[in-house]
N, C-alpha and C. Protein backbone atom coordinates (compact mmCIF):
# COMPACT_ATOMS: atom_id res chain seq x y z
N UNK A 1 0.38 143.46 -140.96
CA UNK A 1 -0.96 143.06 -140.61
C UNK A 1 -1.43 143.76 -139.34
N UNK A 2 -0.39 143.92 -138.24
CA UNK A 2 -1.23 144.26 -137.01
C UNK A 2 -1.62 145.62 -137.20
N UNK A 3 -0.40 146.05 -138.15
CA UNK A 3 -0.97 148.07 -138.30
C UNK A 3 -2.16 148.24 -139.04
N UNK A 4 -2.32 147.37 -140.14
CA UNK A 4 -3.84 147.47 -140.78
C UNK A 4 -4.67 147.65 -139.67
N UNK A 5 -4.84 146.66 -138.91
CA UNK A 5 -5.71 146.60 -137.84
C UNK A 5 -5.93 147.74 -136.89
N UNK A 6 -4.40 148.11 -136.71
CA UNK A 6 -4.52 149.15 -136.22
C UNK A 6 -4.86 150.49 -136.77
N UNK A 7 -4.71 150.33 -138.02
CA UNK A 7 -5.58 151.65 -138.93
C UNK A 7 -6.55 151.49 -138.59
N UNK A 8 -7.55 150.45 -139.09
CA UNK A 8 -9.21 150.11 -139.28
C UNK A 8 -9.18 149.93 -137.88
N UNK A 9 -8.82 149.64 -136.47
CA UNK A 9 -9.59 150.39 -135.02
C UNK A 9 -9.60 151.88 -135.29
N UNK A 10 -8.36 152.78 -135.50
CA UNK A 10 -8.70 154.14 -135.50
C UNK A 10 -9.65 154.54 -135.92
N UNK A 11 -9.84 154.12 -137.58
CA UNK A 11 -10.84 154.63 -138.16
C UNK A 11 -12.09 154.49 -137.74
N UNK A 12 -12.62 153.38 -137.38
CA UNK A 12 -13.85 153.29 -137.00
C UNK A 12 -13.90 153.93 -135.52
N UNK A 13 -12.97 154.12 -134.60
CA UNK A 13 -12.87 154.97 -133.40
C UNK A 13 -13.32 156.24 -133.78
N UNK A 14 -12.70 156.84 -135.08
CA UNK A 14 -12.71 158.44 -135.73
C UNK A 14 -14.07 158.55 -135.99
N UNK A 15 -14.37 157.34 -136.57
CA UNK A 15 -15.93 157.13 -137.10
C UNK A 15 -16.95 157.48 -135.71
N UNK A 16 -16.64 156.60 -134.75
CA UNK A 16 -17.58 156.76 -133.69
C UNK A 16 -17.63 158.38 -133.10
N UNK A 17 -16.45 158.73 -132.80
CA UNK A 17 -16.47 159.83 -132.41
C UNK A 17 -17.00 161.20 -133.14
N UNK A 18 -17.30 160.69 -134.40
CA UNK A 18 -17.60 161.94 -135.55
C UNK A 18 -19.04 161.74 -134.77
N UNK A 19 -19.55 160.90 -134.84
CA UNK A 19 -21.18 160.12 -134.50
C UNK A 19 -21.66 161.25 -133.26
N UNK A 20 -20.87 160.79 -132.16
CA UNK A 20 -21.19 160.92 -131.41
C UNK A 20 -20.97 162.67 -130.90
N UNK A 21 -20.12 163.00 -131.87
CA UNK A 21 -19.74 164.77 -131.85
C UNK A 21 -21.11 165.27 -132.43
N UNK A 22 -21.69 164.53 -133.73
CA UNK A 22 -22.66 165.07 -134.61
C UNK A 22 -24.10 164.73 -133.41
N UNK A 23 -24.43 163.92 -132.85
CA UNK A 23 -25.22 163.90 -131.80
C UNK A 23 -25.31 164.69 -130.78
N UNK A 24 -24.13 165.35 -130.29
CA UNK A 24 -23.74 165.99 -129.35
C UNK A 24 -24.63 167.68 -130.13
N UNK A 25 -24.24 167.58 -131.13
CA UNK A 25 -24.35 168.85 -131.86
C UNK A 25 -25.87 169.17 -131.92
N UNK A 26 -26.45 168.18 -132.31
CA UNK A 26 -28.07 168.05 -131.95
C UNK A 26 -28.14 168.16 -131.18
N UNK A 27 -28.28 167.60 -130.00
CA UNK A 27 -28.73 167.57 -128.46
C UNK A 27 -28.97 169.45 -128.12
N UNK A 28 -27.25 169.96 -128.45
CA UNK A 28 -27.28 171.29 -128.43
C UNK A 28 -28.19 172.39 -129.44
N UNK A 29 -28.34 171.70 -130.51
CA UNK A 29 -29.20 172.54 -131.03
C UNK A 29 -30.79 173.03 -130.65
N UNK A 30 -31.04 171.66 -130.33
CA UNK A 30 -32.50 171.29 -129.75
C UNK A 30 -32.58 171.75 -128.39
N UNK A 31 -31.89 171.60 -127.62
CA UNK A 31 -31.78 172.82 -126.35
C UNK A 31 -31.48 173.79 -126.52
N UNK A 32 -31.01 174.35 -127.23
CA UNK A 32 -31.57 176.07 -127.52
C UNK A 32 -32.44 176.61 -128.07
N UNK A 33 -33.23 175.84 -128.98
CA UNK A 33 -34.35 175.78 -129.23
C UNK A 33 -35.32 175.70 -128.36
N UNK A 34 -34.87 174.59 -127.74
CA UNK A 34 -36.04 174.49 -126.70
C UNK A 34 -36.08 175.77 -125.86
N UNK A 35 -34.94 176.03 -125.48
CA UNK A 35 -34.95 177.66 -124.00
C UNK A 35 -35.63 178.20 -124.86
N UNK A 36 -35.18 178.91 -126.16
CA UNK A 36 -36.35 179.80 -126.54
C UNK A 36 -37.83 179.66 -126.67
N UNK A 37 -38.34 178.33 -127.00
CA UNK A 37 -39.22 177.97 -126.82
C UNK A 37 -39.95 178.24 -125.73
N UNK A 38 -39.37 178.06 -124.16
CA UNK A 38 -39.39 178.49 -122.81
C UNK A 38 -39.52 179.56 -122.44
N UNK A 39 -38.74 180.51 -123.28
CA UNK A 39 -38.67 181.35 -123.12
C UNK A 39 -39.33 182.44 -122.18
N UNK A 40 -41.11 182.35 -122.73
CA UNK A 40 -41.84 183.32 -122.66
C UNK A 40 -42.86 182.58 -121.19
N UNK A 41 -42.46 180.91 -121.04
CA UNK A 41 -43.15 180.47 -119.78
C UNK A 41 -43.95 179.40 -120.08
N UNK A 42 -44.38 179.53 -122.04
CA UNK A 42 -45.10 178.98 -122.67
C UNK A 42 -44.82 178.00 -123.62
N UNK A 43 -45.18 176.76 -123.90
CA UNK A 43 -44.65 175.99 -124.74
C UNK A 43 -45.42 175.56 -125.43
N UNK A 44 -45.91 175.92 -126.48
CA UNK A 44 -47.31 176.04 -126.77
C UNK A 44 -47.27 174.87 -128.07
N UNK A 45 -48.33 173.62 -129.10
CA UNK A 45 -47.96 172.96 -129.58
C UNK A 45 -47.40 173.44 -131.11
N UNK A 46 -47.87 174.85 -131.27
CA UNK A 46 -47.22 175.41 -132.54
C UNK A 46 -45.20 175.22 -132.20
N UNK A 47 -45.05 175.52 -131.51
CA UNK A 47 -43.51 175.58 -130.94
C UNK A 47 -43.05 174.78 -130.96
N UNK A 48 -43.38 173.27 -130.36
CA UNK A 48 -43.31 171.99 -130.37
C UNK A 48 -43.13 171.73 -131.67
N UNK A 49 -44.24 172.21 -132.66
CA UNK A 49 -44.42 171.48 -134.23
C UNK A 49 -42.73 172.03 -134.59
N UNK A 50 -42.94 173.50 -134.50
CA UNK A 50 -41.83 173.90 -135.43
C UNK A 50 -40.54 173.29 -135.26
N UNK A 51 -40.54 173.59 -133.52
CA UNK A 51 -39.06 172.45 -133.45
C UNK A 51 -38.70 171.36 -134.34
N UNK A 52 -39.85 170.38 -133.87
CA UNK A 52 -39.30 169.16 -134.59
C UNK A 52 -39.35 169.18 -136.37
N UNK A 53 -40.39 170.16 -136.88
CA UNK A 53 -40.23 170.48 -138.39
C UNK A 53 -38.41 170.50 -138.56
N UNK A 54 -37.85 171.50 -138.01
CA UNK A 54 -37.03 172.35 -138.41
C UNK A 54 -35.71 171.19 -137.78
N UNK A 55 -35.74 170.37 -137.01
CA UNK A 55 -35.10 169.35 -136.59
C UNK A 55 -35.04 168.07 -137.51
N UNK A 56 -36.11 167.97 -137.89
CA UNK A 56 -36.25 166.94 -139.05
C UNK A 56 -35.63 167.22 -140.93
N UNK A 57 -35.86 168.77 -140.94
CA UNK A 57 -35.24 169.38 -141.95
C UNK A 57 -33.53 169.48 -141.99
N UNK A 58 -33.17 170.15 -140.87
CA UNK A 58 -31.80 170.20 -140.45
C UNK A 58 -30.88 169.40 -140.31
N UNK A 59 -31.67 168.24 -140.16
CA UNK A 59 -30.26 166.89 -139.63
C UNK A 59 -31.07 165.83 -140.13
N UNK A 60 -31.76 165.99 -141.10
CA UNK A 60 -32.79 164.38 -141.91
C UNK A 60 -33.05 163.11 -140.63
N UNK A 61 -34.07 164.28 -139.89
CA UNK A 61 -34.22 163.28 -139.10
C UNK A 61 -36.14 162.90 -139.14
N UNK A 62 -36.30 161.66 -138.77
CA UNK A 62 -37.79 161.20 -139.04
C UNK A 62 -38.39 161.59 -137.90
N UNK A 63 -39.76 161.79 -137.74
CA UNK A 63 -40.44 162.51 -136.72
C UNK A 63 -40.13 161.69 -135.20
N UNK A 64 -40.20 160.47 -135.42
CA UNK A 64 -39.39 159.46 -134.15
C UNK A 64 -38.24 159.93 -133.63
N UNK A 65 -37.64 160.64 -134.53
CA UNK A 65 -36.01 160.66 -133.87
C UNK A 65 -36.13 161.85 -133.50
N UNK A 66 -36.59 162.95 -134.14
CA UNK A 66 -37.33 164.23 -134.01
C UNK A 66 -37.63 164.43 -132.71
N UNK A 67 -38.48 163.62 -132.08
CA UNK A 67 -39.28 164.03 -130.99
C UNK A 67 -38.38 162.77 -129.69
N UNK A 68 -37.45 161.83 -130.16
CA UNK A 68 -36.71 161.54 -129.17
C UNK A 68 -35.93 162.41 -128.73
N UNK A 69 -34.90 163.24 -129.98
CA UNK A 69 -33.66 163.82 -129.96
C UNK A 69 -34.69 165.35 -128.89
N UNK A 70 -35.78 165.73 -129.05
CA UNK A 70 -36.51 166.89 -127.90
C UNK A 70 -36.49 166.26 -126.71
N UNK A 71 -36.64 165.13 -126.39
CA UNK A 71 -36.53 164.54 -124.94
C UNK A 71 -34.99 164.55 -124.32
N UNK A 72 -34.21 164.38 -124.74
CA UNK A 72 -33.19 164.15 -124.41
C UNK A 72 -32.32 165.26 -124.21
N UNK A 73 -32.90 166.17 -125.65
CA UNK A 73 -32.66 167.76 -124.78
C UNK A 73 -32.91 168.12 -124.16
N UNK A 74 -34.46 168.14 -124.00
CA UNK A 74 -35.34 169.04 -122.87
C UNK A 74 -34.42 168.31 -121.39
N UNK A 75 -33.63 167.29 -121.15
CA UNK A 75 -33.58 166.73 -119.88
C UNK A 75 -31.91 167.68 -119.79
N UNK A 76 -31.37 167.44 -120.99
CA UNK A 76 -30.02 168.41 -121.15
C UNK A 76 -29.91 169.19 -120.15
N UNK A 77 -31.37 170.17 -121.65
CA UNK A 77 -31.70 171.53 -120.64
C UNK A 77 -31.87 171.50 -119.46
N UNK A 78 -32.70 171.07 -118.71
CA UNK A 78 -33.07 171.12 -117.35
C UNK A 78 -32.08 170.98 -116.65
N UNK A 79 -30.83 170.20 -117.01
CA UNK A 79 -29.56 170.06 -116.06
C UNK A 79 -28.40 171.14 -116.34
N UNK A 80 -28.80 171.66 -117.10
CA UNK A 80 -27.32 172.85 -117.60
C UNK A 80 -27.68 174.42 -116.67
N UNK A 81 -27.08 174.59 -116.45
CA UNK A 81 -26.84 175.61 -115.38
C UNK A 81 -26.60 177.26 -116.46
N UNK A 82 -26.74 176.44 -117.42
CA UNK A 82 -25.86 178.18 -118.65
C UNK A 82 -26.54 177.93 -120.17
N UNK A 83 -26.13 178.61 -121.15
CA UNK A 83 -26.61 178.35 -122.64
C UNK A 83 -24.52 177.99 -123.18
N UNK A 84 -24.05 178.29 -122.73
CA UNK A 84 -22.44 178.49 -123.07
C UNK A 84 -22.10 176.94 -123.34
N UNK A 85 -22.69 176.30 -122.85
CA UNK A 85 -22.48 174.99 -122.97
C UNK A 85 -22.62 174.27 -124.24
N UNK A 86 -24.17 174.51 -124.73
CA UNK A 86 -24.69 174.40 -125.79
C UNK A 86 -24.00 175.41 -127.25
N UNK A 87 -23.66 176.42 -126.86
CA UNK A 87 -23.45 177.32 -128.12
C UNK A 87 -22.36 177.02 -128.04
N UNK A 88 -21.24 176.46 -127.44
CA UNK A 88 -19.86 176.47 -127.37
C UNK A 88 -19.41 174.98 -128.18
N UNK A 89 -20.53 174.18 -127.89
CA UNK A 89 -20.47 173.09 -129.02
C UNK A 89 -20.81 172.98 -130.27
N UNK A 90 -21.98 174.49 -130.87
CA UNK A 90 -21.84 174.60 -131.56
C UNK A 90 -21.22 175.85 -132.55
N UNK A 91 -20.70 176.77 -131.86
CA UNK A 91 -18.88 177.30 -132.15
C UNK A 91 -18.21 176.60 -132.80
N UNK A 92 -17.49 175.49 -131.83
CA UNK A 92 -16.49 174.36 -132.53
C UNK A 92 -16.57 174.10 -133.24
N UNK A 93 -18.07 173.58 -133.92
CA UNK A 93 -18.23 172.44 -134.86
C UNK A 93 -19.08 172.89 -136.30
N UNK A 94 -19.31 174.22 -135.94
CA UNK A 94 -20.34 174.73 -137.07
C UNK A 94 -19.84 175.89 -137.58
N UNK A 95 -20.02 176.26 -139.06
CA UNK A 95 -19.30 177.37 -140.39
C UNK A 95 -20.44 178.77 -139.40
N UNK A 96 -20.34 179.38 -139.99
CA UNK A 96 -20.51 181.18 -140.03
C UNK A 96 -22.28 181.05 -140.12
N UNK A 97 -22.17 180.14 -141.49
CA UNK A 97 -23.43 179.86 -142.01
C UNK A 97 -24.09 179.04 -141.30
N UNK A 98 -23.72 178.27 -140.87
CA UNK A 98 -24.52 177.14 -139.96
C UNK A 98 -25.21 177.99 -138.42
N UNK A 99 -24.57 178.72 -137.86
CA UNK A 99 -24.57 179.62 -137.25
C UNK A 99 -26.09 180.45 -137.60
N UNK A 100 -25.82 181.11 -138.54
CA UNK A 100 -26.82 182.20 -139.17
C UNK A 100 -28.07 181.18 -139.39
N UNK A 101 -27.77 180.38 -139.76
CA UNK A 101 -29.26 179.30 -139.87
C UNK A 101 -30.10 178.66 -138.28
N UNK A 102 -28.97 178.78 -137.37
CA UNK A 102 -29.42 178.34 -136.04
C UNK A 102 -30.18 179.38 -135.59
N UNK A 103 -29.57 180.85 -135.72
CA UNK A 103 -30.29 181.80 -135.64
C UNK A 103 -31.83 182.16 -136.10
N UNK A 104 -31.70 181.40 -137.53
CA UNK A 104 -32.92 181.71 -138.12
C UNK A 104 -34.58 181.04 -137.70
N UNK A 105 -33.58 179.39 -137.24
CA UNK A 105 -34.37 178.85 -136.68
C UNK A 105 -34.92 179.32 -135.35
N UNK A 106 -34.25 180.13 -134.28
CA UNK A 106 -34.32 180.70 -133.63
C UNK A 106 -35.83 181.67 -133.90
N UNK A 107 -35.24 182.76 -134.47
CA UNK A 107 -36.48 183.70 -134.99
C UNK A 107 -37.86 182.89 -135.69
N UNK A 108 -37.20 182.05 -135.96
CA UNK A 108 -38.63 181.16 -136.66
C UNK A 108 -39.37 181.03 -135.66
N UNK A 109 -38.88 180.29 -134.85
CA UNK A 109 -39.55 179.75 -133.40
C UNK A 109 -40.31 180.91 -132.79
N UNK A 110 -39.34 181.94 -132.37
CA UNK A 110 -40.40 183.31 -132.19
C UNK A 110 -41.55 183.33 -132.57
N UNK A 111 -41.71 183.51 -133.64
CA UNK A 111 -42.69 184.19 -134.36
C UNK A 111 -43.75 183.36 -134.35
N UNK A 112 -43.77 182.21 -134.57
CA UNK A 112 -44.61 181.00 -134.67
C UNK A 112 -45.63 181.83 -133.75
N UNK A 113 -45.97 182.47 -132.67
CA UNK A 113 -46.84 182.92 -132.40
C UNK A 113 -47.28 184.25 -132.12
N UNK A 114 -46.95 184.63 -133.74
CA UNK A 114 -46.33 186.45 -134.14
C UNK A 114 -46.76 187.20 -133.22
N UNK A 115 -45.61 187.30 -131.82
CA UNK A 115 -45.74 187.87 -130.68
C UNK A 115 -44.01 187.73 -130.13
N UNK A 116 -43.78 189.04 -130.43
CA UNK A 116 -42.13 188.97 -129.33
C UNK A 116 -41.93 189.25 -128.53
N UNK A 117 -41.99 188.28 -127.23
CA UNK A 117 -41.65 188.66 -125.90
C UNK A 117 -39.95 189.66 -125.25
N UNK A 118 -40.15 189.92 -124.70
CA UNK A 118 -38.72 191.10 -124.13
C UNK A 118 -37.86 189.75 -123.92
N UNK A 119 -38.29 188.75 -123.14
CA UNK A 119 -37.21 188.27 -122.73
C UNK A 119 -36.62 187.21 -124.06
N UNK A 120 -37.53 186.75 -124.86
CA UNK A 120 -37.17 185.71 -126.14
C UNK A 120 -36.36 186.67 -126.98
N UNK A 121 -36.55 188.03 -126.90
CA UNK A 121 -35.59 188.94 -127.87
C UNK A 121 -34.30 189.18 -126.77
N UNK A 122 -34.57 189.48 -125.73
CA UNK A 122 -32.83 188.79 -125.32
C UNK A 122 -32.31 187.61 -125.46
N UNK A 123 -32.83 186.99 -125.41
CA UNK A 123 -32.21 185.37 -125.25
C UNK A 123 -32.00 185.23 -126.76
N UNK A 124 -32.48 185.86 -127.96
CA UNK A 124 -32.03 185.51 -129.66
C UNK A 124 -30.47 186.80 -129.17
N UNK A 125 -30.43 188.13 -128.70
CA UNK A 125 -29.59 188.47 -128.61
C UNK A 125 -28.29 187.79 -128.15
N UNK A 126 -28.41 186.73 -127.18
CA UNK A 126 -27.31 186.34 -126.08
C UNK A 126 -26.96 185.58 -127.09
N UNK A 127 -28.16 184.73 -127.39
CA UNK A 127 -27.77 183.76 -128.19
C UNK A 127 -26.54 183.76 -129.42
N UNK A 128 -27.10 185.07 -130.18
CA UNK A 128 -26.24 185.69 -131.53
C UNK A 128 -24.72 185.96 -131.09
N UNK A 129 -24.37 186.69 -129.92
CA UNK A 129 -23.26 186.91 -129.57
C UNK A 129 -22.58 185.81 -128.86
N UNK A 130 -23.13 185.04 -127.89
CA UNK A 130 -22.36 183.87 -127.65
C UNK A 130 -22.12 183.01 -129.08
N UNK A 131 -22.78 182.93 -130.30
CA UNK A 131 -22.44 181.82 -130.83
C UNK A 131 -21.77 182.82 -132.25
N UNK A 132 -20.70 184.08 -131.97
CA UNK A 132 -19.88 185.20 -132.10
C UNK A 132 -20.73 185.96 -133.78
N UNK A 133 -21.70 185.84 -133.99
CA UNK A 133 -22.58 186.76 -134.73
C UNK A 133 -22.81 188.13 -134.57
N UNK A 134 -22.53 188.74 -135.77
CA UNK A 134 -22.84 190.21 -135.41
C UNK A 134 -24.16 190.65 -135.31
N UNK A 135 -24.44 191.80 -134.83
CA UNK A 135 -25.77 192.49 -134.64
C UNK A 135 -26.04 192.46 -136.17
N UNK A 136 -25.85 193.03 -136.65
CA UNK A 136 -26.28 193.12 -138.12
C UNK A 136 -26.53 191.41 -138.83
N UNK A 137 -26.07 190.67 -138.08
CA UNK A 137 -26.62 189.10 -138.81
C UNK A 137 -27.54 188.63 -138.28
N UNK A 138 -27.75 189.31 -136.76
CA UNK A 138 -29.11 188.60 -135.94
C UNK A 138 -29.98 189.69 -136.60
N UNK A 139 -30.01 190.93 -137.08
CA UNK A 139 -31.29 191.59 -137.64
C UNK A 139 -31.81 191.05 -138.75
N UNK A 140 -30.52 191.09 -139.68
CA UNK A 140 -30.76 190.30 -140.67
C UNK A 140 -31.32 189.13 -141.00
N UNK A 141 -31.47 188.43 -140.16
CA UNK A 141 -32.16 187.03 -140.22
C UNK A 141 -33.33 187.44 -139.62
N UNK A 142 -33.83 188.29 -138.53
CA UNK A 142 -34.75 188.09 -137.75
C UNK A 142 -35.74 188.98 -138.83
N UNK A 143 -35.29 189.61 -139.49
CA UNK A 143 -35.98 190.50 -140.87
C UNK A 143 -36.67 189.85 -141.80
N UNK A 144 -35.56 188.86 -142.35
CA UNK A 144 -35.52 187.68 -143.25
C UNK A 144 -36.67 186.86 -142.62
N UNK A 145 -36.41 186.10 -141.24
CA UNK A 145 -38.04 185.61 -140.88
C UNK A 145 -38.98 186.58 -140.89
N UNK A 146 -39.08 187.51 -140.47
CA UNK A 146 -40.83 188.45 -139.88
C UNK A 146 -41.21 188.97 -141.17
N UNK A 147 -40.29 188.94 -142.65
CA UNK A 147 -41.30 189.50 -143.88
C UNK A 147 -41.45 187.91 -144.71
N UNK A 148 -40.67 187.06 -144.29
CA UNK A 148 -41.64 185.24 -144.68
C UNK A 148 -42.75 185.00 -144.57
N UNK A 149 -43.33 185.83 -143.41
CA UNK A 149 -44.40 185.56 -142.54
C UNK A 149 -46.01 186.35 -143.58
């Protein structure tokens, strides 16, 4: 009896911690989003929309949670000193593909105001290689967005 118990604490411990890894994972997504968003100085409400579109698509989240889970980044952001932080959590926890889609969202965000600033095309560069993507997968996607358009 006591080890049952002691199974079902782990599990629901495993449980919490999946929770709170998969939250973690948001937080990070949505702050890199957001820097690029920043990027250019401008945060304009097309940028805003797409975020939370593409936040609400990505992790089935409702426009409430959407636009909480941006607050809580944006405060992230403001306290993180680096992007390594953010992409390094999602390294750990995310496929090749998941990756290539963060990216995409990335370039999405760009474009939203079909205008590419020098510094938002470094920051999709840093971005691609910190989160270990090849050049040829950040073109590829950023291609893949600008003929969507």
């Amino acid at each position: 009896m006591r080890d049952m118990i002691k199974l079902l604490f782990k599990k629901e411990q495993s449980s919490a911690n999946g929770a709170d890894q998969f939250h973690k994972l948001q937080v990070a997504t949505c702050a890199l989003l957001l820097e690029i968003a920043h990027a250019d100085d401008e945060f304009s409400q097309e940028e805003e929309r797409s975020i939370t579109e593409n936040l609400k698509k990505q992790f089935n989240l409702s426009k409430e949670e959407a636009d909480e889970l941006m607050e809580v980044a944006e405060k992230e952001r403001k306290q993180s000193i680096d992007l390594w932080r953010f992409a390094g959590l999602i390294n750990k926890n995310c496929s090749v593909e998941e990756k290539v889609q963060m990216i995409e969202m990335i370039w999405d965000l760009i474009y939203v105001d079909e205008c590419l600033h020098a510094h938002e095309d470094y920051l999709a560069h840093k971005l691609a290689t910190l989160l270990g993507l090849s050049h040829k997968q950040l073109i590829d996607t950023k291609m893949k967005i600008k003929s969507s358009r």
